[in-house]
PDB file of N, CA and C in Angstrom:
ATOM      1  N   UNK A   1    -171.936 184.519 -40.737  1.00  0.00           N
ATOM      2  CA  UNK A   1    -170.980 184.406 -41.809  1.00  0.00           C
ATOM      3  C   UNK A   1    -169.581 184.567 -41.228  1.00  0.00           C
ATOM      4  N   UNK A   2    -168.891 183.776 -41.475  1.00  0.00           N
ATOM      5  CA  UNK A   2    -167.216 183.767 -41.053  1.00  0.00           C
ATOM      6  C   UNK A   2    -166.296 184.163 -41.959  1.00  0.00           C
ATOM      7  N   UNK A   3    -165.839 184.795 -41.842  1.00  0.00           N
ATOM      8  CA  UNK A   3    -164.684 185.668 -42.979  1.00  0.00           C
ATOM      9  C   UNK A   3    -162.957 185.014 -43.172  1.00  0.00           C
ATOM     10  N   UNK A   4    -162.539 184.377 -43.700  1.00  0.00           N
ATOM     11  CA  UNK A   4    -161.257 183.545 -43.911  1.00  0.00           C
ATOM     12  C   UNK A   4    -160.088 184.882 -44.712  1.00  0.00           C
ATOM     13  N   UNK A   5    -159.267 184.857 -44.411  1.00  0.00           N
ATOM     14  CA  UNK A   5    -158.724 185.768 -45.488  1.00  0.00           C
ATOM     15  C   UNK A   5    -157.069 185.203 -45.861  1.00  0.00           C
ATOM     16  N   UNK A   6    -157.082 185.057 -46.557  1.00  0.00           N
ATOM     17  CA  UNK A   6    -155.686 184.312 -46.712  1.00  0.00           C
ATOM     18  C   UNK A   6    -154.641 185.418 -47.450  1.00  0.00           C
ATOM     19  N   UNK A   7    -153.201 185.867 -46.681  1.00  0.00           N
ATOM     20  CA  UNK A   7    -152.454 186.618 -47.095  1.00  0.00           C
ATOM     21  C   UNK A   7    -151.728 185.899 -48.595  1.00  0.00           C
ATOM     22  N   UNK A   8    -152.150 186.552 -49.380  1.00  0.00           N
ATOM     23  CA  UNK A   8    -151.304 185.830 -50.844  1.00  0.00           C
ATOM     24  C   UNK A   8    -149.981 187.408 -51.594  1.00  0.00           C
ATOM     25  N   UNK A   9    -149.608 187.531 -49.946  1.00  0.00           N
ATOM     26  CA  UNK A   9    -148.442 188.760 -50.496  1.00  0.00           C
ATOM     27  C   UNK A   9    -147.023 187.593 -50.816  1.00  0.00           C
ATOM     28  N   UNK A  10    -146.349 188.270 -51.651  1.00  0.00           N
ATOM     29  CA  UNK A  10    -145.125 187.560 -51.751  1.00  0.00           C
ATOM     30  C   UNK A  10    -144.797 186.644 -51.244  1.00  0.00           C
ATOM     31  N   UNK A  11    -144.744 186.632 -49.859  1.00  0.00           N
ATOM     32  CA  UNK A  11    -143.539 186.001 -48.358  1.00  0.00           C
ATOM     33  C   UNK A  11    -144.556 184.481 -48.633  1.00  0.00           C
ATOM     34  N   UNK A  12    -146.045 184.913 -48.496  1.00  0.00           N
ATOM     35  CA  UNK A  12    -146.856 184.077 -48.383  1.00  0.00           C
ATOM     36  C   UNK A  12    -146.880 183.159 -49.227  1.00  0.00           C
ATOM     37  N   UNK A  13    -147.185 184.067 -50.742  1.00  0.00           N
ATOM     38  CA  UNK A  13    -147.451 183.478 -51.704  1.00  0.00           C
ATOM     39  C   UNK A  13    -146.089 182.429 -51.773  1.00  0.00           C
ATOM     40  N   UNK A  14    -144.910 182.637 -51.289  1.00  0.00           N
ATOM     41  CA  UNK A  14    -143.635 181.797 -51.917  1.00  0.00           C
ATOM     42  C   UNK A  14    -143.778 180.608 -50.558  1.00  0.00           C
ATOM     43  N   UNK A  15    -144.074 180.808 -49.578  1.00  0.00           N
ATOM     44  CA  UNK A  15    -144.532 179.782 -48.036  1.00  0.00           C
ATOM     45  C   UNK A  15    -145.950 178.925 -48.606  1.00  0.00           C
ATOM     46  N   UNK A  16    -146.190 178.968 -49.942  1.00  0.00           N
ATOM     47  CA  UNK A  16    -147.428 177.721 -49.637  1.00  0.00           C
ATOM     48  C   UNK A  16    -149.026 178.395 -49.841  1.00  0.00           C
ATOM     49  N   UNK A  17    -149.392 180.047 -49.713  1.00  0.00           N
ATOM     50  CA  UNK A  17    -149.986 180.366 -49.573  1.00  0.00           C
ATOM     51  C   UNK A  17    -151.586 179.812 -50.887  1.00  0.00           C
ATOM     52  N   UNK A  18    -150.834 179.794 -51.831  1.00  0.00           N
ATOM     53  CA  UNK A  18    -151.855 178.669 -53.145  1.00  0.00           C
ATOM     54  C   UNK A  18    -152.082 177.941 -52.517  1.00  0.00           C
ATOM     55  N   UNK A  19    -151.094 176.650 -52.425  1.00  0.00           N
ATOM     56  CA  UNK A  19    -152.192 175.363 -51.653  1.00  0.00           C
ATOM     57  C   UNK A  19    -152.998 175.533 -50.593  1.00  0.00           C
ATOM     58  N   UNK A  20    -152.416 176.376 -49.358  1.00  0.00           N
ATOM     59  CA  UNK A  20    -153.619 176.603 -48.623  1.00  0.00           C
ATOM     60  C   UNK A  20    -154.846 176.972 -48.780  1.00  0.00           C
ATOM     61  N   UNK A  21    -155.248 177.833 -49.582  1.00  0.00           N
ATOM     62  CA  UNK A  21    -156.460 178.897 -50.758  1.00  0.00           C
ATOM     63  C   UNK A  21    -156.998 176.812 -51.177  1.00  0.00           C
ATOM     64  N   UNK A  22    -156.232 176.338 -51.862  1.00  0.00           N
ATOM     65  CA  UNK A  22    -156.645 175.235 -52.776  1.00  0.00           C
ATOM     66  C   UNK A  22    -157.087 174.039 -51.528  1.00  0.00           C
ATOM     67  N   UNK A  23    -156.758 173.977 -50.263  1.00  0.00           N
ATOM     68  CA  UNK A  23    -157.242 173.065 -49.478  1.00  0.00           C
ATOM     69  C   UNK A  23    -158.446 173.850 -48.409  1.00  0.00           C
ATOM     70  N   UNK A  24    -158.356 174.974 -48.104  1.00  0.00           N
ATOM     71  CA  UNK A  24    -159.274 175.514 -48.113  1.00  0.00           C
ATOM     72  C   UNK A  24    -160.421 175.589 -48.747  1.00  0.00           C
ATOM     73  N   UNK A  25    -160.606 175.825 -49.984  1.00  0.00           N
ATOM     74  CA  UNK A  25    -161.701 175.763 -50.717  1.00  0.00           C
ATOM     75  C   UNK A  25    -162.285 173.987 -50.728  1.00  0.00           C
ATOM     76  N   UNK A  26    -161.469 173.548 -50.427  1.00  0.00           N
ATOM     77  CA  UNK A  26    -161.825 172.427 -51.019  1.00  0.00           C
ATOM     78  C   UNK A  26    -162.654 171.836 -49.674  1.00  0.00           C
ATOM     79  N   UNK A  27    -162.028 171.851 -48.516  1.00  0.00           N
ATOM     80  CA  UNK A  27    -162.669 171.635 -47.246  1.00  0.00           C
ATOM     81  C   UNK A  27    -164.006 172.205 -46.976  1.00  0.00           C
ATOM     82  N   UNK A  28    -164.078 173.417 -47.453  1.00  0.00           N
ATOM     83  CA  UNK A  28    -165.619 174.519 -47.854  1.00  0.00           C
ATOM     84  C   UNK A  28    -166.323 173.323 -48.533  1.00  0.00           C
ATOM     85  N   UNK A  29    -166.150 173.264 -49.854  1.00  0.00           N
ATOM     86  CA  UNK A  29    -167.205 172.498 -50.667  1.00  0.00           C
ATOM     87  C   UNK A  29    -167.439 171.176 -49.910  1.00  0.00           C
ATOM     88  N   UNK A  30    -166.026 170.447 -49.461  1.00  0.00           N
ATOM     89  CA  UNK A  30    -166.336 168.889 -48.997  1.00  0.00           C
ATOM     90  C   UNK A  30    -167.725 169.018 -47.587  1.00  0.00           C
ATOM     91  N   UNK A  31    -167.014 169.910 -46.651  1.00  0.00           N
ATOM     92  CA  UNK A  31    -168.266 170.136 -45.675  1.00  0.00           C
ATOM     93  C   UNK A  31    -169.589 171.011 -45.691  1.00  0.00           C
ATOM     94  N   UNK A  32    -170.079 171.586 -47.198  1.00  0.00           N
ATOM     95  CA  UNK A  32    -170.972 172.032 -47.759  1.00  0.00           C
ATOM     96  C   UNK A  32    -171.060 173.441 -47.046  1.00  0.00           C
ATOM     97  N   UNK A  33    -170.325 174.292 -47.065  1.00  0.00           N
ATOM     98  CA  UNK A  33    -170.139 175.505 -46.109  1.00  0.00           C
ATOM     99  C   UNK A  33    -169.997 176.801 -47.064  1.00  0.00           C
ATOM    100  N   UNK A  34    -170.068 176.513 -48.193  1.00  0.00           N
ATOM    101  CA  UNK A  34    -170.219 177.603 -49.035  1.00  0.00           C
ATOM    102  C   UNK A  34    -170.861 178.742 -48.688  1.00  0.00           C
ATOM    103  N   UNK A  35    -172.119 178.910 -47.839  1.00  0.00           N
ATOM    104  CA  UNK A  35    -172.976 180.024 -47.747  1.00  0.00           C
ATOM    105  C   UNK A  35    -172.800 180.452 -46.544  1.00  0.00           C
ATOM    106  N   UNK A  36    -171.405 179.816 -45.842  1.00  0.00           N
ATOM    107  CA  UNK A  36    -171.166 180.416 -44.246  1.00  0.00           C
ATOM    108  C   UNK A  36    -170.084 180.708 -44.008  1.00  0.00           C
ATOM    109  N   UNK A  37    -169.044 180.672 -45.099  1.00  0.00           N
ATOM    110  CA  UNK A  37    -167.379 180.693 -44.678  1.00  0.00           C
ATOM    111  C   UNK A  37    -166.943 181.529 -46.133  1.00  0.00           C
ATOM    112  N   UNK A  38    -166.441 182.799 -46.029  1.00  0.00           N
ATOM    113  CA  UNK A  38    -166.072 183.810 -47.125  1.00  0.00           C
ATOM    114  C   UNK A  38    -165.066 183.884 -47.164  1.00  0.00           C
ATOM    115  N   UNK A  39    -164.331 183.042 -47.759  1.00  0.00           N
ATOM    116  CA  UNK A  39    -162.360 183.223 -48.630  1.00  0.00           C
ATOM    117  C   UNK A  39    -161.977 183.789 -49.028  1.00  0.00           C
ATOM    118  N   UNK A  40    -161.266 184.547 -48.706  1.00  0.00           N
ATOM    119  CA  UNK A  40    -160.937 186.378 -49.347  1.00  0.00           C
ATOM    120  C   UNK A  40    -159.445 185.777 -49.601  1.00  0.00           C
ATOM    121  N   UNK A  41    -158.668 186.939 -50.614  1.00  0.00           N
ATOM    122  CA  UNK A  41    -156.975 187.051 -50.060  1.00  0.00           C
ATOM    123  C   UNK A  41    -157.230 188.258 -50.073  1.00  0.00           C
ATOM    124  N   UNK A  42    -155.975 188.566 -49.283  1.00  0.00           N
ATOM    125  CA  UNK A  42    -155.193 190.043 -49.218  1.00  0.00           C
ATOM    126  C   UNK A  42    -153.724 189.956 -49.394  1.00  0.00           C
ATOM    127  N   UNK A  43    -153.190 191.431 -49.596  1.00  0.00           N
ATOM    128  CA  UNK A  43    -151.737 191.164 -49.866  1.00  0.00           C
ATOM    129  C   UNK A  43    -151.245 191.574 -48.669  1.00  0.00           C
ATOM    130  N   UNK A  44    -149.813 191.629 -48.366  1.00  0.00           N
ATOM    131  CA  UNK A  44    -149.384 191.693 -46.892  1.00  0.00           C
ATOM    132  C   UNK A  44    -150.258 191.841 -46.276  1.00  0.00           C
ATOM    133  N   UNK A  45    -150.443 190.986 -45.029  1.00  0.00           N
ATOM    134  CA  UNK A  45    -150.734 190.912 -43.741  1.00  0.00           C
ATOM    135  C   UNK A  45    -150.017 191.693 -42.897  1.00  0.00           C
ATOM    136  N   UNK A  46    -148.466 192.175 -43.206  1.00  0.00           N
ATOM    137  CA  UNK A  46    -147.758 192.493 -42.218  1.00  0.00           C
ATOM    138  C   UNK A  46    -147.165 191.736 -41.011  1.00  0.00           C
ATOM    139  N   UNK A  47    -147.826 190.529 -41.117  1.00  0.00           N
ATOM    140  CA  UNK A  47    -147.374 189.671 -40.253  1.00  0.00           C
ATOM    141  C   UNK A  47    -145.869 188.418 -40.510  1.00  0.00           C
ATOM    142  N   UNK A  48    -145.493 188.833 -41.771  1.00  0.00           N
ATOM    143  CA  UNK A  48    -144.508 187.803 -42.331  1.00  0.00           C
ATOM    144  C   UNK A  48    -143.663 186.726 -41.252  1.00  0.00           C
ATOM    145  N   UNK A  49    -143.576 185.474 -41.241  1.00  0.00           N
ATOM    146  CA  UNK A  49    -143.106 184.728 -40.524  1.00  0.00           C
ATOM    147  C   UNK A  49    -141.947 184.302 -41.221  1.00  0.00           C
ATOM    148  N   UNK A  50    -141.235 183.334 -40.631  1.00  0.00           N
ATOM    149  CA  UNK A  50    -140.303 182.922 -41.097  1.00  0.00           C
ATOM    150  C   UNK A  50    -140.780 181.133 -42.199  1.00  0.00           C
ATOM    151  N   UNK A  51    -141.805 180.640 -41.426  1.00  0.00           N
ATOM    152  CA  UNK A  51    -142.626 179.760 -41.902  1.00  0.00           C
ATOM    153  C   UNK A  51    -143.882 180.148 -42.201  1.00  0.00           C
ATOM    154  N   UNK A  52    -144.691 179.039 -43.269  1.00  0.00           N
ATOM    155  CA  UNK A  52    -145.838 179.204 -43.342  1.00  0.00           C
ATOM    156  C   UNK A  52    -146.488 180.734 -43.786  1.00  0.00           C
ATOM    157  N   UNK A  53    -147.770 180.895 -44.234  1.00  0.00           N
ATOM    158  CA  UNK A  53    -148.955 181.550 -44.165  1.00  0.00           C
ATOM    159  C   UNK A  53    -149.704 182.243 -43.124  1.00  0.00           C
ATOM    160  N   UNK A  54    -149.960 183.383 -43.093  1.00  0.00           N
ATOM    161  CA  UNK A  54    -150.740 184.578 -42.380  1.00  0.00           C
ATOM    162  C   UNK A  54    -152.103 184.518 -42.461  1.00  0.00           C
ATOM    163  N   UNK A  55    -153.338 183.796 -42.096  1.00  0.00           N
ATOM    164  CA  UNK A  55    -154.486 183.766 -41.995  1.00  0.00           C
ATOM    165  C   UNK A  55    -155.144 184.496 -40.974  1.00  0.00           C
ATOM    166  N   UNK A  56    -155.677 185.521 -41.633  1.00  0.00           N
ATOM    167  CA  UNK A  56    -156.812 186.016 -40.241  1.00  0.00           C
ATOM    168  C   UNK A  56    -158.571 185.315 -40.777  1.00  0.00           C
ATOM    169  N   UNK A  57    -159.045 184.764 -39.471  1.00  0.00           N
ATOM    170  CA  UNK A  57    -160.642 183.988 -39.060  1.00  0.00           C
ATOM    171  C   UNK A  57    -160.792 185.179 -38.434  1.00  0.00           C
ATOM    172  N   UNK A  58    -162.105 185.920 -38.631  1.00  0.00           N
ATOM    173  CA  UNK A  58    -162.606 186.704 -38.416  1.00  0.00           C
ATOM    174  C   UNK A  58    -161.819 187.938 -38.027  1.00  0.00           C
ATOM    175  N   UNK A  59    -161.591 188.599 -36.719  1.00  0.00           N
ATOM    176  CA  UNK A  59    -161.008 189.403 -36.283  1.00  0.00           C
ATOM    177  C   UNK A  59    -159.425 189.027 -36.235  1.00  0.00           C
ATOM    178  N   UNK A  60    -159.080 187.463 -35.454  1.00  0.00           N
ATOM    179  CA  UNK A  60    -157.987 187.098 -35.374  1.00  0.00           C
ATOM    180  C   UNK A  60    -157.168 186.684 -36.393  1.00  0.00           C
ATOM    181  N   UNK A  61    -155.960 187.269 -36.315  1.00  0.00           N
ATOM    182  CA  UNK A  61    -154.316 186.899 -37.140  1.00  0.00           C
ATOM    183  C   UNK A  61    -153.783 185.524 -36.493  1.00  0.00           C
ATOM    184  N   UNK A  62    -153.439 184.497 -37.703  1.00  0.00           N
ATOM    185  CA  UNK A  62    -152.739 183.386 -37.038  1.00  0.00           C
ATOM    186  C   UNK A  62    -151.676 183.446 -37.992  1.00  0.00           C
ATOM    187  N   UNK A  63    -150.599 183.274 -37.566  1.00  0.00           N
ATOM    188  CA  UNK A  63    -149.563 183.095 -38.335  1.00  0.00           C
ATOM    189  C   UNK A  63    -148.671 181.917 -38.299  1.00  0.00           C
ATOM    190  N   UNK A  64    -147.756 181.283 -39.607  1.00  0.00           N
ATOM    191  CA  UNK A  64    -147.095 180.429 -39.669  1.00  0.00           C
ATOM    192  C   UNK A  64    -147.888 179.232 -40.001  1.00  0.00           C
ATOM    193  N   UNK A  65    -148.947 179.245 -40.549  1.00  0.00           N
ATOM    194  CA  UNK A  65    -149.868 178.000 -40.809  1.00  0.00           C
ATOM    195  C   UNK A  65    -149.276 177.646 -42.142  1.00  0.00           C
ATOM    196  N   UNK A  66    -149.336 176.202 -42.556  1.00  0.00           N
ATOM    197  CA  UNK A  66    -148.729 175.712 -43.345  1.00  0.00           C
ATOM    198  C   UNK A  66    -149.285 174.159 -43.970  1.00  0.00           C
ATOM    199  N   UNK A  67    -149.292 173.668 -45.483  1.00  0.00           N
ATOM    200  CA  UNK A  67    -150.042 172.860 -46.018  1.00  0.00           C
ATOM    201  C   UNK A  67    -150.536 171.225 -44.789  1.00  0.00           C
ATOM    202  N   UNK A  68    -149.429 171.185 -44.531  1.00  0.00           N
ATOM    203  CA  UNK A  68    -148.994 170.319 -43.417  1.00  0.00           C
ATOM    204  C   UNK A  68    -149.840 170.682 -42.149  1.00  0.00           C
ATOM    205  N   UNK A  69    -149.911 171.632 -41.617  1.00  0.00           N
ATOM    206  CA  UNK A  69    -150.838 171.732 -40.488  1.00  0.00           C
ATOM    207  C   UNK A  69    -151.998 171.971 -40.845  1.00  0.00           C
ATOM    208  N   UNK A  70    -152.692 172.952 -41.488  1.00  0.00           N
ATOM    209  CA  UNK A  70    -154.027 173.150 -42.099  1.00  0.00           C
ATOM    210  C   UNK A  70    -155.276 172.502 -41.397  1.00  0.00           C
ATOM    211  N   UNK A  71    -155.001 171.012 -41.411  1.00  0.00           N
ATOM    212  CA  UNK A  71    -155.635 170.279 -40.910  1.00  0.00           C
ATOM    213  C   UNK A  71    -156.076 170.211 -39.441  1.00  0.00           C
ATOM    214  N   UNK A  72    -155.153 170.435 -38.798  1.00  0.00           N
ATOM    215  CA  UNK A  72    -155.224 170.883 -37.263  1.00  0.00           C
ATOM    216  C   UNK A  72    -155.334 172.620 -37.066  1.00  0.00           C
ATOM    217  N   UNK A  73    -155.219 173.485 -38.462  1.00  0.00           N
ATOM    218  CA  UNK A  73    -155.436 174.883 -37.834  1.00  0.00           C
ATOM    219  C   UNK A  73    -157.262 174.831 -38.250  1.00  0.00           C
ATOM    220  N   UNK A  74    -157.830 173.897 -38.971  1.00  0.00           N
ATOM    221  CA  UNK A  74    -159.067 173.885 -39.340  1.00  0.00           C
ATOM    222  C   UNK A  74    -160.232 173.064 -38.265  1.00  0.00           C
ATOM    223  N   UNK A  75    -159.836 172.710 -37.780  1.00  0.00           N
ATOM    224  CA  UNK A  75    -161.030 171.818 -36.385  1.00  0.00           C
ATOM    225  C   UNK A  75    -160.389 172.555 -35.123  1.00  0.00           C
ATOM    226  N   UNK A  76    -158.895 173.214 -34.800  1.00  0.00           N
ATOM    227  CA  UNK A  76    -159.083 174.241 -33.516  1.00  0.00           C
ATOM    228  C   UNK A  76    -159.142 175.662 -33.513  1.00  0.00           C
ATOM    229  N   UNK A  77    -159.243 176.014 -35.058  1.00  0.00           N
ATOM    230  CA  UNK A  77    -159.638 177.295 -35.337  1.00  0.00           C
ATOM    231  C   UNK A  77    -160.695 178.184 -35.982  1.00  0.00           C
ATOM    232  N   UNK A  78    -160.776 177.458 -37.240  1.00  0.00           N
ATOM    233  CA  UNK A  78    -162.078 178.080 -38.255  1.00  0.00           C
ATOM    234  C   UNK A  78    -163.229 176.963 -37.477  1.00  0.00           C
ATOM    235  N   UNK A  79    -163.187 175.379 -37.303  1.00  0.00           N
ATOM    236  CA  UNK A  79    -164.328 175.449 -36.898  1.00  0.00           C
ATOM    237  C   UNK A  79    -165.430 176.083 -35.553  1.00  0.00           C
ATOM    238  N   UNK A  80    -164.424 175.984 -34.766  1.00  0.00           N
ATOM    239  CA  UNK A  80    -164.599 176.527 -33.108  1.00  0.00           C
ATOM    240  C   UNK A  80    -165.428 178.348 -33.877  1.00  0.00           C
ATOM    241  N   UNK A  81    -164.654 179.295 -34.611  1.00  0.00           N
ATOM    242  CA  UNK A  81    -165.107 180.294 -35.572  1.00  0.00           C
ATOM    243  C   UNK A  81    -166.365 180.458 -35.624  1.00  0.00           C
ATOM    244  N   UNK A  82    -166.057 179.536 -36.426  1.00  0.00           N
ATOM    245  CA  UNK A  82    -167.588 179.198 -37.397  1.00  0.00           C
ATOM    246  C   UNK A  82    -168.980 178.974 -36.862  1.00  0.00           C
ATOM    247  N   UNK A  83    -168.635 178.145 -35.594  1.00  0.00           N
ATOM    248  CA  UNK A  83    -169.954 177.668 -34.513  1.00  0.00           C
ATOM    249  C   UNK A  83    -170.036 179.164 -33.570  1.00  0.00           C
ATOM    250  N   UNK A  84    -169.125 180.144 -33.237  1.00  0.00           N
ATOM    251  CA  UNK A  84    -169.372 180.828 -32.622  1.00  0.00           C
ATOM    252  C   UNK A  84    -170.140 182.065 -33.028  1.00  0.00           C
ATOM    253  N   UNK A  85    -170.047 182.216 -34.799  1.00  0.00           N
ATOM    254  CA  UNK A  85    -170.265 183.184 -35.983  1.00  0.00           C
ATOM    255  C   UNK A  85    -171.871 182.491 -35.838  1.00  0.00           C
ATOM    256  N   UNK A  86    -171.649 181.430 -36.337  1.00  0.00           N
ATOM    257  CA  UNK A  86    -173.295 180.730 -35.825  1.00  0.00           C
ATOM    258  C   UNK A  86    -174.261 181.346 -35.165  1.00  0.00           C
ATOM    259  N   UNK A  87    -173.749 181.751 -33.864  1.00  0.00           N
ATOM    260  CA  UNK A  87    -174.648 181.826 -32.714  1.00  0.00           C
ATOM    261  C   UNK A  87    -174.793 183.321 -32.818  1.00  0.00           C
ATOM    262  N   UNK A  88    -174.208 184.251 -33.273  1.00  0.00           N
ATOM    263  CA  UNK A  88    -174.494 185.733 -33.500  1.00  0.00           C
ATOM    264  C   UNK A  88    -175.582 185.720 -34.562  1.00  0.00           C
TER     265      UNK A  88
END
């Protein structure tokens, strides 16, 4: 099981942090991953950027992710994740 957690504190929430939650989920259902990938929010991360959203995949904090990248933080990050969560 892979743990997603998306910061929806203020900084976040005003950087985009909804649509990400909303393309997220949606990438879950499109690649049928519901029973392996757990979407949490939290409020501050503590990590506030100047751009973008605070996502921690499992243990790791990525910061500055944004509707626009998503796409590329999702095939070199959550999936690489996900196959490694796999194998435990």
């Amino acid at each position: 099981m892979l743990f997603v957690e998306i910061c929806v504190g203020s900084s976040c929430h005003l950087k985009g942090a909804p649509r990400i939650v909303e393309l997220l989920q949606d990438r879950i259902e499109k690649n049928k991953l519901e029973n392996e990938i757990v979407l949490t929010g939290a409020f501050c991360s503590g990590r506030c950027n100047r751009v973008g959203v605070t996502i921690t995949v499992g243990e790791e904090v990525y910061t500055g992710i944004t509707p626009e990248g998503l796409g590329e933080f999702w095939e070199k990050t959550i999936v690489p994740a996900l196959e490694k969560a796999r194998e435990v």
